[in-house]
Protein backbone atom coordinates (compact mmCIF):
# COMPACT_ATOMS: atom_id res chain seq x y z
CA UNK A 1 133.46 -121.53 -111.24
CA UNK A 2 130.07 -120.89 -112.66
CA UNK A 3 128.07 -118.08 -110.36
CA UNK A 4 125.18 -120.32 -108.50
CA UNK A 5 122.94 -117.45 -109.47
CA UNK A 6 123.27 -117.89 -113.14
CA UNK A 7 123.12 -120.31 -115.96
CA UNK A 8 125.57 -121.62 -117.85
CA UNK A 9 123.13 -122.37 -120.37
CA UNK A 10 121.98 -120.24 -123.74
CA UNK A 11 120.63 -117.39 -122.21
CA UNK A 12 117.84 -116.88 -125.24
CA UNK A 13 115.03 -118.95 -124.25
CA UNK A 14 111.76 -119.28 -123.09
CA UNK A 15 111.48 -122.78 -121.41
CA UNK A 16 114.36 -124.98 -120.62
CA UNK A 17 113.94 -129.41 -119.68
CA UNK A 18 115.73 -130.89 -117.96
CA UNK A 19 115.76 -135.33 -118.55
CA UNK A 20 117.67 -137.17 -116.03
CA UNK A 21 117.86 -140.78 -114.56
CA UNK A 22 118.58 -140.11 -111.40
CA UNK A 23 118.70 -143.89 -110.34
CA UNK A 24 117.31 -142.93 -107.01
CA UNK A 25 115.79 -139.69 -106.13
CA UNK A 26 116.10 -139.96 -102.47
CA UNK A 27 120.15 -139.62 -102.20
CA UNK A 28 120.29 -137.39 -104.98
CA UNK A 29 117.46 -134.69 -104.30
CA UNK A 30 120.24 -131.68 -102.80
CA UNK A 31 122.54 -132.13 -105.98
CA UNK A 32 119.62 -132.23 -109.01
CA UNK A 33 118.52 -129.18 -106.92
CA UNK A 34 121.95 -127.46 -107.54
CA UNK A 35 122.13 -128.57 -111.01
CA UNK A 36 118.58 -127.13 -111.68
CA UNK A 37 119.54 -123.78 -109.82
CA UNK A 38 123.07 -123.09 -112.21
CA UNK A 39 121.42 -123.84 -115.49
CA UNK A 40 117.81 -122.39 -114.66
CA UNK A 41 115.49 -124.96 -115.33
CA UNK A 42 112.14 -124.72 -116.00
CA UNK A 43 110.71 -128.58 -116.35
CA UNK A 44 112.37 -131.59 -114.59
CA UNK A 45 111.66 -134.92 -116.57
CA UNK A 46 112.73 -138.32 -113.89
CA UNK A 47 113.42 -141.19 -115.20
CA UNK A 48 113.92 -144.02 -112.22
CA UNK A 49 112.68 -142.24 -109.17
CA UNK A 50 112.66 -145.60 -106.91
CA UNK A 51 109.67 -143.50 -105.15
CA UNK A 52 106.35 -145.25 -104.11
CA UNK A 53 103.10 -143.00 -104.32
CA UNK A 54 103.65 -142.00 -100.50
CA UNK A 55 106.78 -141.13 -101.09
CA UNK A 56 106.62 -138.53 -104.42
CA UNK A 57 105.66 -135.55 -102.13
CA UNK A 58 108.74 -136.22 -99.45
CA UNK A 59 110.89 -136.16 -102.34
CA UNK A 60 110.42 -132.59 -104.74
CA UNK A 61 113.03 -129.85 -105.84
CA UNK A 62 113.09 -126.65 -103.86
CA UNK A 63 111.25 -124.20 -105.89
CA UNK A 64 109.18 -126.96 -107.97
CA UNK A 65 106.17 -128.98 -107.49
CA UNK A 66 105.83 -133.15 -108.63
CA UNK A 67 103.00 -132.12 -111.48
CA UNK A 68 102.70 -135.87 -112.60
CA UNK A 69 104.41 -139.03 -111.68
CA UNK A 70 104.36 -143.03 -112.38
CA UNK A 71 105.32 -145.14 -109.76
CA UNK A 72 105.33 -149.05 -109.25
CA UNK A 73 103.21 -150.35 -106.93
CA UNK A 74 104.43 -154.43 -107.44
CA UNK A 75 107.99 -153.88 -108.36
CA UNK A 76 110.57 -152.29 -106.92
CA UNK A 77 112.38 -149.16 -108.04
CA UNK A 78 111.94 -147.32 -111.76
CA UNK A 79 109.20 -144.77 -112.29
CA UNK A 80 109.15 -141.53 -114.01
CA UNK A 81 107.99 -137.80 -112.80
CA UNK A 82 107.78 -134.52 -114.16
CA UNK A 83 109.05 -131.63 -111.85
CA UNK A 84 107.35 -127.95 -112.26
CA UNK A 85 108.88 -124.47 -111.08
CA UNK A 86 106.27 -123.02 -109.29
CA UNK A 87 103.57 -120.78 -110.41
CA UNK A 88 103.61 -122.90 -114.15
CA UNK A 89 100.09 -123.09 -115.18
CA UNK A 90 99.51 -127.05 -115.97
CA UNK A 91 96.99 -129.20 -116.82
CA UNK A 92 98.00 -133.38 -116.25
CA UNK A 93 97.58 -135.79 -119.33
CA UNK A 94 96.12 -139.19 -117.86
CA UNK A 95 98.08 -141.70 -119.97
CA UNK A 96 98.18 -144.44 -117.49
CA UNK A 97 95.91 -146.83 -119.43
CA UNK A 98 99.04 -146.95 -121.77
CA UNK A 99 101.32 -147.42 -118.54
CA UNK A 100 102.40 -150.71 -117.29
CA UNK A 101 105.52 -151.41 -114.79
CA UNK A 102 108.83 -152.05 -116.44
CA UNK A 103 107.39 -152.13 -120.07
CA UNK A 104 106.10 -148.80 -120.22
CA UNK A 105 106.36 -146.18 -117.21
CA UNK A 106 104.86 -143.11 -118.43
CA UNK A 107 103.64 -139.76 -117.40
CA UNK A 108 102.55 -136.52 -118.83
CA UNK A 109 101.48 -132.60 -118.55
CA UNK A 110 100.49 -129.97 -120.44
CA UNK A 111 101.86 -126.39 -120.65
CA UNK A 112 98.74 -124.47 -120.75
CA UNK A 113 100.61 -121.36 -121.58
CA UNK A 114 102.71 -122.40 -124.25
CA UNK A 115 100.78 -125.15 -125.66
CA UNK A 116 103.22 -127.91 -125.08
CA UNK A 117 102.77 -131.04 -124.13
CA UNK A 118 106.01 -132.88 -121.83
CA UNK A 119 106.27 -136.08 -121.46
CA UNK A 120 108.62 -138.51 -119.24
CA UNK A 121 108.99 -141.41 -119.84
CA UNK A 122 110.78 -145.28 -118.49
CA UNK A 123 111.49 -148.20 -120.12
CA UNK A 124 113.03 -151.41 -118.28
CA UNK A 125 115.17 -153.58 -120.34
CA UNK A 126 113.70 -156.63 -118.50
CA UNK A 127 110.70 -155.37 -119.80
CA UNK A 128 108.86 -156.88 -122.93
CA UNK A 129 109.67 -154.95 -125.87
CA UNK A 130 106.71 -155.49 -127.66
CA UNK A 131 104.33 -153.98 -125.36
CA UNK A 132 106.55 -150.77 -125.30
CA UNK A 133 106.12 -150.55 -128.87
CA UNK A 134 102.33 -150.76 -128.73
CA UNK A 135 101.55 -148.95 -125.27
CA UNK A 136 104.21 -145.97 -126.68
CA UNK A 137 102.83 -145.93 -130.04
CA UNK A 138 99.17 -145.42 -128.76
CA UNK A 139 100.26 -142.93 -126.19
CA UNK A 140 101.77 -140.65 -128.56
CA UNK A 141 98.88 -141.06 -131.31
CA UNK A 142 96.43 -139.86 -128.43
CA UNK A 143 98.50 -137.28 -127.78
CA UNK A 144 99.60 -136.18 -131.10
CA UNK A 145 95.87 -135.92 -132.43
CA UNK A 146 95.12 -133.10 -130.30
CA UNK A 147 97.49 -130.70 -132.06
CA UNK A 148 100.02 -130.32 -129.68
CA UNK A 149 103.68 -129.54 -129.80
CA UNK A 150 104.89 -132.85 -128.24
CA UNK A 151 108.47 -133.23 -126.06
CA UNK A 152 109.29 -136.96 -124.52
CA UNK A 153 112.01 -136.89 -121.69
CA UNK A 154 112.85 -140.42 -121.13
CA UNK A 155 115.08 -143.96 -120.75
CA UNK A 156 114.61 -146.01 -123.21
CA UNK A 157 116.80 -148.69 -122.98
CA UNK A 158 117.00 -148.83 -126.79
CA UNK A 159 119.85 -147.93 -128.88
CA UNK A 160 119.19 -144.81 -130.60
CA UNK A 161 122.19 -143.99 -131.91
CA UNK A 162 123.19 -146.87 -134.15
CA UNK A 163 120.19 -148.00 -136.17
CA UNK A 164 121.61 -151.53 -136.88
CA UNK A 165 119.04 -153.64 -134.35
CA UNK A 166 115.90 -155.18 -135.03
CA UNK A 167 114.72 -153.30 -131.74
CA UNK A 168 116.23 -149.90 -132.89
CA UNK A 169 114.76 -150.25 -136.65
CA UNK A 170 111.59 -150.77 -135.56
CA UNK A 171 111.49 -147.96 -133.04
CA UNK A 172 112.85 -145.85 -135.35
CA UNK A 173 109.67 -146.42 -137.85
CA UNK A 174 107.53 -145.79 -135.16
CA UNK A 175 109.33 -142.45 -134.36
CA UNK A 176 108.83 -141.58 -138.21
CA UNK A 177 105.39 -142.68 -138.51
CA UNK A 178 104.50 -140.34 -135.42
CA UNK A 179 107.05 -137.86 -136.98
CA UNK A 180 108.84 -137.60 -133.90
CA UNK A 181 112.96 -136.88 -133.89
CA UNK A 182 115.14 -137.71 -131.42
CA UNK A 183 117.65 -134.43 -130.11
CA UNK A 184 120.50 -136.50 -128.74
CA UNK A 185 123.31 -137.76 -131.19
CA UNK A 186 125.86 -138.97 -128.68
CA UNK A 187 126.11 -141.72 -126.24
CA UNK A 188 124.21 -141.38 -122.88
CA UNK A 189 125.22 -144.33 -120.87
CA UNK A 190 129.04 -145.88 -121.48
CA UNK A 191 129.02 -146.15 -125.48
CA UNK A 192 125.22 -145.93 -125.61
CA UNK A 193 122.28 -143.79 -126.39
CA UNK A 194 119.58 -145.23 -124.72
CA UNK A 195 118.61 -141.80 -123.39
CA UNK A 196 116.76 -139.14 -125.13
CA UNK A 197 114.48 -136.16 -125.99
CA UNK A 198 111.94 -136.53 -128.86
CA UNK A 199 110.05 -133.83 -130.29
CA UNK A 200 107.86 -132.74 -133.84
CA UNK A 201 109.14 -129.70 -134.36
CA UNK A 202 111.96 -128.25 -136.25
CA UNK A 203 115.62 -127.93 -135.15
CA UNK A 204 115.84 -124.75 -135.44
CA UNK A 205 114.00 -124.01 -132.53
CA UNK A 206 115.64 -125.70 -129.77
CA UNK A 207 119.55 -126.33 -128.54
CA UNK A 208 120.62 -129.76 -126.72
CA UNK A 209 123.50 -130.13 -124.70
CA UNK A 210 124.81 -132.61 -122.49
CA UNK A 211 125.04 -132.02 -118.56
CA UNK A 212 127.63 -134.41 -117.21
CA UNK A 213 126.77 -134.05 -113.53
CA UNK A 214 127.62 -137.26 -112.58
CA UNK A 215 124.30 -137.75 -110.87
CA UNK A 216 124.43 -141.20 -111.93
CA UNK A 217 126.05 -143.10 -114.39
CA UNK A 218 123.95 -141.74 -116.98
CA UNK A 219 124.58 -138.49 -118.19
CA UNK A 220 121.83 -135.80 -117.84
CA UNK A 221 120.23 -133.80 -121.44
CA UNK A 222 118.78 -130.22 -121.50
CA UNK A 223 116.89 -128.51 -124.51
CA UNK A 224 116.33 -125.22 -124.87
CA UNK A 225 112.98 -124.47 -126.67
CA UNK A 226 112.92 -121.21 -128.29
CA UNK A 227 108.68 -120.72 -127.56
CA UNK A 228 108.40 -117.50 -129.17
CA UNK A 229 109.60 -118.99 -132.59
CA UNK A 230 106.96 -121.86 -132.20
CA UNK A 231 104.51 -120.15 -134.26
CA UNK A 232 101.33 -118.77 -133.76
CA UNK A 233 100.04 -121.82 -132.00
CA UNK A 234 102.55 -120.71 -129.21
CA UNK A 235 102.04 -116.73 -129.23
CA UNK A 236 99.08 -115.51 -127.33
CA UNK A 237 98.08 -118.47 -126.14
CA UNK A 238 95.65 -117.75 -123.46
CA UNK A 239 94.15 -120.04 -120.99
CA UNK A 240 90.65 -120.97 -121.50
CA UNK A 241 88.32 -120.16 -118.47
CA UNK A 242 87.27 -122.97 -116.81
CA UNK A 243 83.22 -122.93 -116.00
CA UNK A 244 82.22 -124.00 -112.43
CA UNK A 245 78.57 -124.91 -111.46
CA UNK A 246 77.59 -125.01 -107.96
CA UNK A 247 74.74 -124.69 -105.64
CA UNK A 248 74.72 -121.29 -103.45
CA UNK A 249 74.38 -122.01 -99.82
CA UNK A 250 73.72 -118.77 -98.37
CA UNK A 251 71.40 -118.36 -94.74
CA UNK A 252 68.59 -117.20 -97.03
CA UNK A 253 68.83 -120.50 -98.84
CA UNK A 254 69.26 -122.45 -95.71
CA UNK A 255 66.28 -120.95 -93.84
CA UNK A 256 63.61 -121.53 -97.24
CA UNK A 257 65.18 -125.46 -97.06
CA UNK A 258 64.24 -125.44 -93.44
CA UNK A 259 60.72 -123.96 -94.06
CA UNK A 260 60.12 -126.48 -96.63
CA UNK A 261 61.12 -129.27 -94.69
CA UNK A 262 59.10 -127.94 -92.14
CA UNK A 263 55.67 -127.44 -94.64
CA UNK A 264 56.11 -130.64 -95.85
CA UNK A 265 53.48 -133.50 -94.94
CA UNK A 266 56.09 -136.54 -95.03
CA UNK A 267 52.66 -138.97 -95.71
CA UNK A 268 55.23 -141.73 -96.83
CA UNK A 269 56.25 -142.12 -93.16
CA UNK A 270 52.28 -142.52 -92.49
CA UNK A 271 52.03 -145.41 -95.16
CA UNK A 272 54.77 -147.59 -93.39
CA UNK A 273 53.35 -146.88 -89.93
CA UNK A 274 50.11 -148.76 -91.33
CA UNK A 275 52.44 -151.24 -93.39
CA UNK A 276 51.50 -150.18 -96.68
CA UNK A 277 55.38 -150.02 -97.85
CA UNK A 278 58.54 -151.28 -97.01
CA UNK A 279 60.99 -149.48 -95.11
CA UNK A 280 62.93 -148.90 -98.60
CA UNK A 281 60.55 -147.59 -100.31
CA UNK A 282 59.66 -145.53 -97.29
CA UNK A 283 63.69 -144.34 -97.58
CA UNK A 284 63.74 -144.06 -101.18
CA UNK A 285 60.36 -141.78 -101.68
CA UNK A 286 61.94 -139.65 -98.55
CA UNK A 287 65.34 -139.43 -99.99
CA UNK A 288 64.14 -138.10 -102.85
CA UNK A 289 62.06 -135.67 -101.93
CA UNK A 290 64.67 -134.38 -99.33
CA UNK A 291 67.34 -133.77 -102.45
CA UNK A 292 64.26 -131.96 -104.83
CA UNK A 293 63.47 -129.41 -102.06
CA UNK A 294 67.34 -128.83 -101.30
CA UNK A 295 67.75 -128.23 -104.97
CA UNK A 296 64.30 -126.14 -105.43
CA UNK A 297 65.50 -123.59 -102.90
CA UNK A 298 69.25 -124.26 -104.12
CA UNK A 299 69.19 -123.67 -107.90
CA UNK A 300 72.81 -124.29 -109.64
CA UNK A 301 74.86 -121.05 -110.46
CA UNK A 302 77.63 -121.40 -113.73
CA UNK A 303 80.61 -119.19 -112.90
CA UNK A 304 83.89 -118.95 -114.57
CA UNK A 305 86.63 -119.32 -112.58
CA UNK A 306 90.33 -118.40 -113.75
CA UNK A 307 93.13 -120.96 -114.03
CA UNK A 308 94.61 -121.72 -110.55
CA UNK A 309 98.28 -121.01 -109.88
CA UNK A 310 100.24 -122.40 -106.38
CA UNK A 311 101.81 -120.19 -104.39
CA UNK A 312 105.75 -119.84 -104.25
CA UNK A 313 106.85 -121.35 -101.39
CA UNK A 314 109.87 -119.34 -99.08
CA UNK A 315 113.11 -119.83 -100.58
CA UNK A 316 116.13 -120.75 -98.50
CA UNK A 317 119.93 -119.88 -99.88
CA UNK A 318 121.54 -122.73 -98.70
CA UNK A 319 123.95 -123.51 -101.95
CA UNK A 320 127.22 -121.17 -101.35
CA UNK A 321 130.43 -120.99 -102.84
CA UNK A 322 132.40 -123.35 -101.09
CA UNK A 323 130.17 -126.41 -102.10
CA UNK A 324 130.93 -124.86 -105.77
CA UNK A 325 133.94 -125.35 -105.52
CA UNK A 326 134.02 -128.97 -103.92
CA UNK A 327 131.58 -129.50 -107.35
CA UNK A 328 134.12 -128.26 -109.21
CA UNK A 329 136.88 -130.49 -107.70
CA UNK A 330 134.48 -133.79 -107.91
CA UNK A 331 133.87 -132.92 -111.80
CA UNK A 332 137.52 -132.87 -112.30
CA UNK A 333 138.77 -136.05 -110.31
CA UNK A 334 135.67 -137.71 -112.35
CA UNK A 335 137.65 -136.36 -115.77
CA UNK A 336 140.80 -137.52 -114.61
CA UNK A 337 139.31 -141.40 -114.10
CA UNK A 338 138.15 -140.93 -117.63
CA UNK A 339 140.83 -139.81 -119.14
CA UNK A 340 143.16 -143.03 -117.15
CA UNK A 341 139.97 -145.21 -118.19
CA UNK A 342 140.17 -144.01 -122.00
CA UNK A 343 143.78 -144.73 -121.92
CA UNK A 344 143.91 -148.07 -119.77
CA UNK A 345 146.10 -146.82 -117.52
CA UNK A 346 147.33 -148.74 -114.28
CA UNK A 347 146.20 -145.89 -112.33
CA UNK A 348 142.48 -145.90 -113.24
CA UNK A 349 141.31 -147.95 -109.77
CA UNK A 350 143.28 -145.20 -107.69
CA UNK A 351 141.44 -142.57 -109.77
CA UNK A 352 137.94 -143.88 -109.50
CA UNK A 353 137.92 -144.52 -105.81
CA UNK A 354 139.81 -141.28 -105.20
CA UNK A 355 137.07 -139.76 -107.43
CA UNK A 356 134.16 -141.58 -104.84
CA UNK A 357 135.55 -140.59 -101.93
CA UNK A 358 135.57 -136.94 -103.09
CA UNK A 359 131.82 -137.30 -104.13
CA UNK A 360 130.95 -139.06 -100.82
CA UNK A 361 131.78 -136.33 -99.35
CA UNK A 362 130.40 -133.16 -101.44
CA UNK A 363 127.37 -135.30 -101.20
CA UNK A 364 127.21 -135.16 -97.36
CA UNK A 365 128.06 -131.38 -97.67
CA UNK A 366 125.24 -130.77 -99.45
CA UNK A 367 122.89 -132.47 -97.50
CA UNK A 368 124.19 -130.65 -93.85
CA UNK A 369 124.26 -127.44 -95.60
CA UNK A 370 120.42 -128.08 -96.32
CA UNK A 371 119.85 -129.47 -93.29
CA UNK A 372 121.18 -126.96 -91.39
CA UNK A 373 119.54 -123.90 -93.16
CA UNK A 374 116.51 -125.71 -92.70
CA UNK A 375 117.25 -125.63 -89.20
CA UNK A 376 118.22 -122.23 -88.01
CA UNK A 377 114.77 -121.09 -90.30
CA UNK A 378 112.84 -123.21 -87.79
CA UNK A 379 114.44 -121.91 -84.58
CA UNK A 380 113.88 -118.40 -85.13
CA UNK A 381 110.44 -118.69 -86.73
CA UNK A 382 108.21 -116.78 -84.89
């Protein structure tokens, strides 16, 4: 049994991705924490969150913050979200004027540290092919233009594996046009490879492998990017300072604004007593001369103002080696229903619903072993 303090990953790395349809984030938030905790991940990727706007916050990682998210606000379910590990120095990509629900579902950050740019991404397949080509195509372009090293977690419903559709030709040009490459060479959902990680850089600086968690019935992809082999576009990267301009609002600036106000004649209010304006104009000439004295006395200061990081939040050790092992015992009764399935053996409906009971129940585990650590910190909080 793996140690839950360690990955069972390639240890040589400097950023590791998780993309995973999760088919429902809310059931499935204490095991994708587990499976980020034993391989170490850096970047969660969600394809098919079923999470409204409210509900993104409820639903986040221990240890990792929702940096960017798409949800639907007039169907039901799908979405995508990108998952941070605290303290990652971001900047969000607004792509949602290429978004639209079920054709498109897209969302996107930026690494300022490392230069990269992560995308996740949705597609549905009742969605209308067409405008995926069109809204992805554009996406990419505005994101490719900037210079950026470019990775896209995401579902795309498209068969990437076997070029032999008019659907999976054409995507494929686009891919090569944007000179984009897809990571994953084996099927991702039954026979399929509708799943996958595109980037524009060279092989040689990442590793793929296949997590098959069982978290749905897709199976789950991690890359390994080797950053300090990117180049020099990735070494000694350093954030730019961000410039701030703002109004100082000490007492000494408050008391010459009062003075002012005081000083001031206010003849406008004079003129509409003996109906020589309107009571707009009367507003309008006061207004302004309110905000040029409040500015006069309040002169804008530039100030540059370092990248903001969020604080770690307390982590709680609630993962232990007992639900370890009931993982370990779920991922082999799922192997033996494959195996029976593979072969069509008479025994394959005893072996899947021997294999759902046993991961009804490490799924409860997991969620009172949360729940209860959760707990007992409350209780004795001071």
């Amino acid at each position: 049994i793996p140690s839950i303090n360690e990955s069972t990953s390639i240890q040589n790395h400097d950023l590791k991705i998780l993309q995973v349809n999760v088919q429902c984030l809310r059931n499935k938030l204490p095991e994708l924490e587990i499976i980020c905790k034993i391989h170490g991940i850096d970047v969660v990727c969600v394809s098919e969150h079923w999470l409204s706007e409210e509900e993104i916050d409820l639903y986040v990682p221990s240890g990792y913050l929702p940096a960017s998210f798409f949800c639907r606000k007039i169907k039901k379910n799908g979405g995508a979200s990108i998952y941070l590990k605290q303290n990652m120095n971001f900047e969000v990509i607004e792509l949602e004027r290429f978004s639209s629900e079920l054709d498109c579902e897209l969302c996107c950050v930026k690494l300022v540290d490392r230069n990269i740019v992560i995308a996740s991404l949705y597609r549905s397949p009742q969605g209308k092919i067409n405008n995926f080509f069109e809204n992805f195509e554009s996406a990419m372009k505005s994101v490719l233009k900037r210079g950026n090293l470019v990775t896209v977690c995401g579902d795309f419903n498209i068969e990437l594996l076997a070029i032999n559709t008019r659907n999976s030709i054409h995507f494929g040009n686009i891919l090569r046009s944007l000179n984009l490459n897809c990571t994953i060479k084996y099927p991702t959902h039954l026979n399929s490879c509708i799943d996958n990680i595109l980037v524009n850089y060279n092989n040689n600086l990442y590793h793929v492998e296949c997590i098959d968690d069982q978290l749905a019935d897709h199976k789950s992809n991690l890359i390994s990017i080797f950053c300090n082999s990117l180049g020099k576009t990735m070494n000694h990267y350093k954030p730019t300072m961000k410039k701030v301009r703002f109004r100082k609002q000490s007492e000494i600036e408050i008391c010459k604004f009062v003075e002012c106000l005081r000083e001031e004649s206010w003849n406008i209010i004079n003129e509409y007593n003996l109906g020589n304006v309107t009571v707009d104009k009367m507003f309008d000439e006061f207004f302004n001369k309110y905000v040029n004295l409040w500015h006069n006395n309040s002169p804008l200061i530039s100030k540059c103002k370092k990248p903001q990081y969020t604080k770690a939040k307390k982590k709680f050790q609630w993962y232990n080696y007992n639900l370890a092992k009931e993982r370990e015992s779920m991922l082999n009764y799922f192997n033996v229903f494959k195996n029976l399935r593979k072969n069509n053996s008479e025994h394959t409906p005893v072996a899947y619903n021997a294999y759902l009971a046993v991961k009804r129940l490490y799924r409860a585990h997991l969620t009172q072993a949360k729940r209860q650590t959760y707990e007992n910190y409350i209780e004795t909080a001071p």
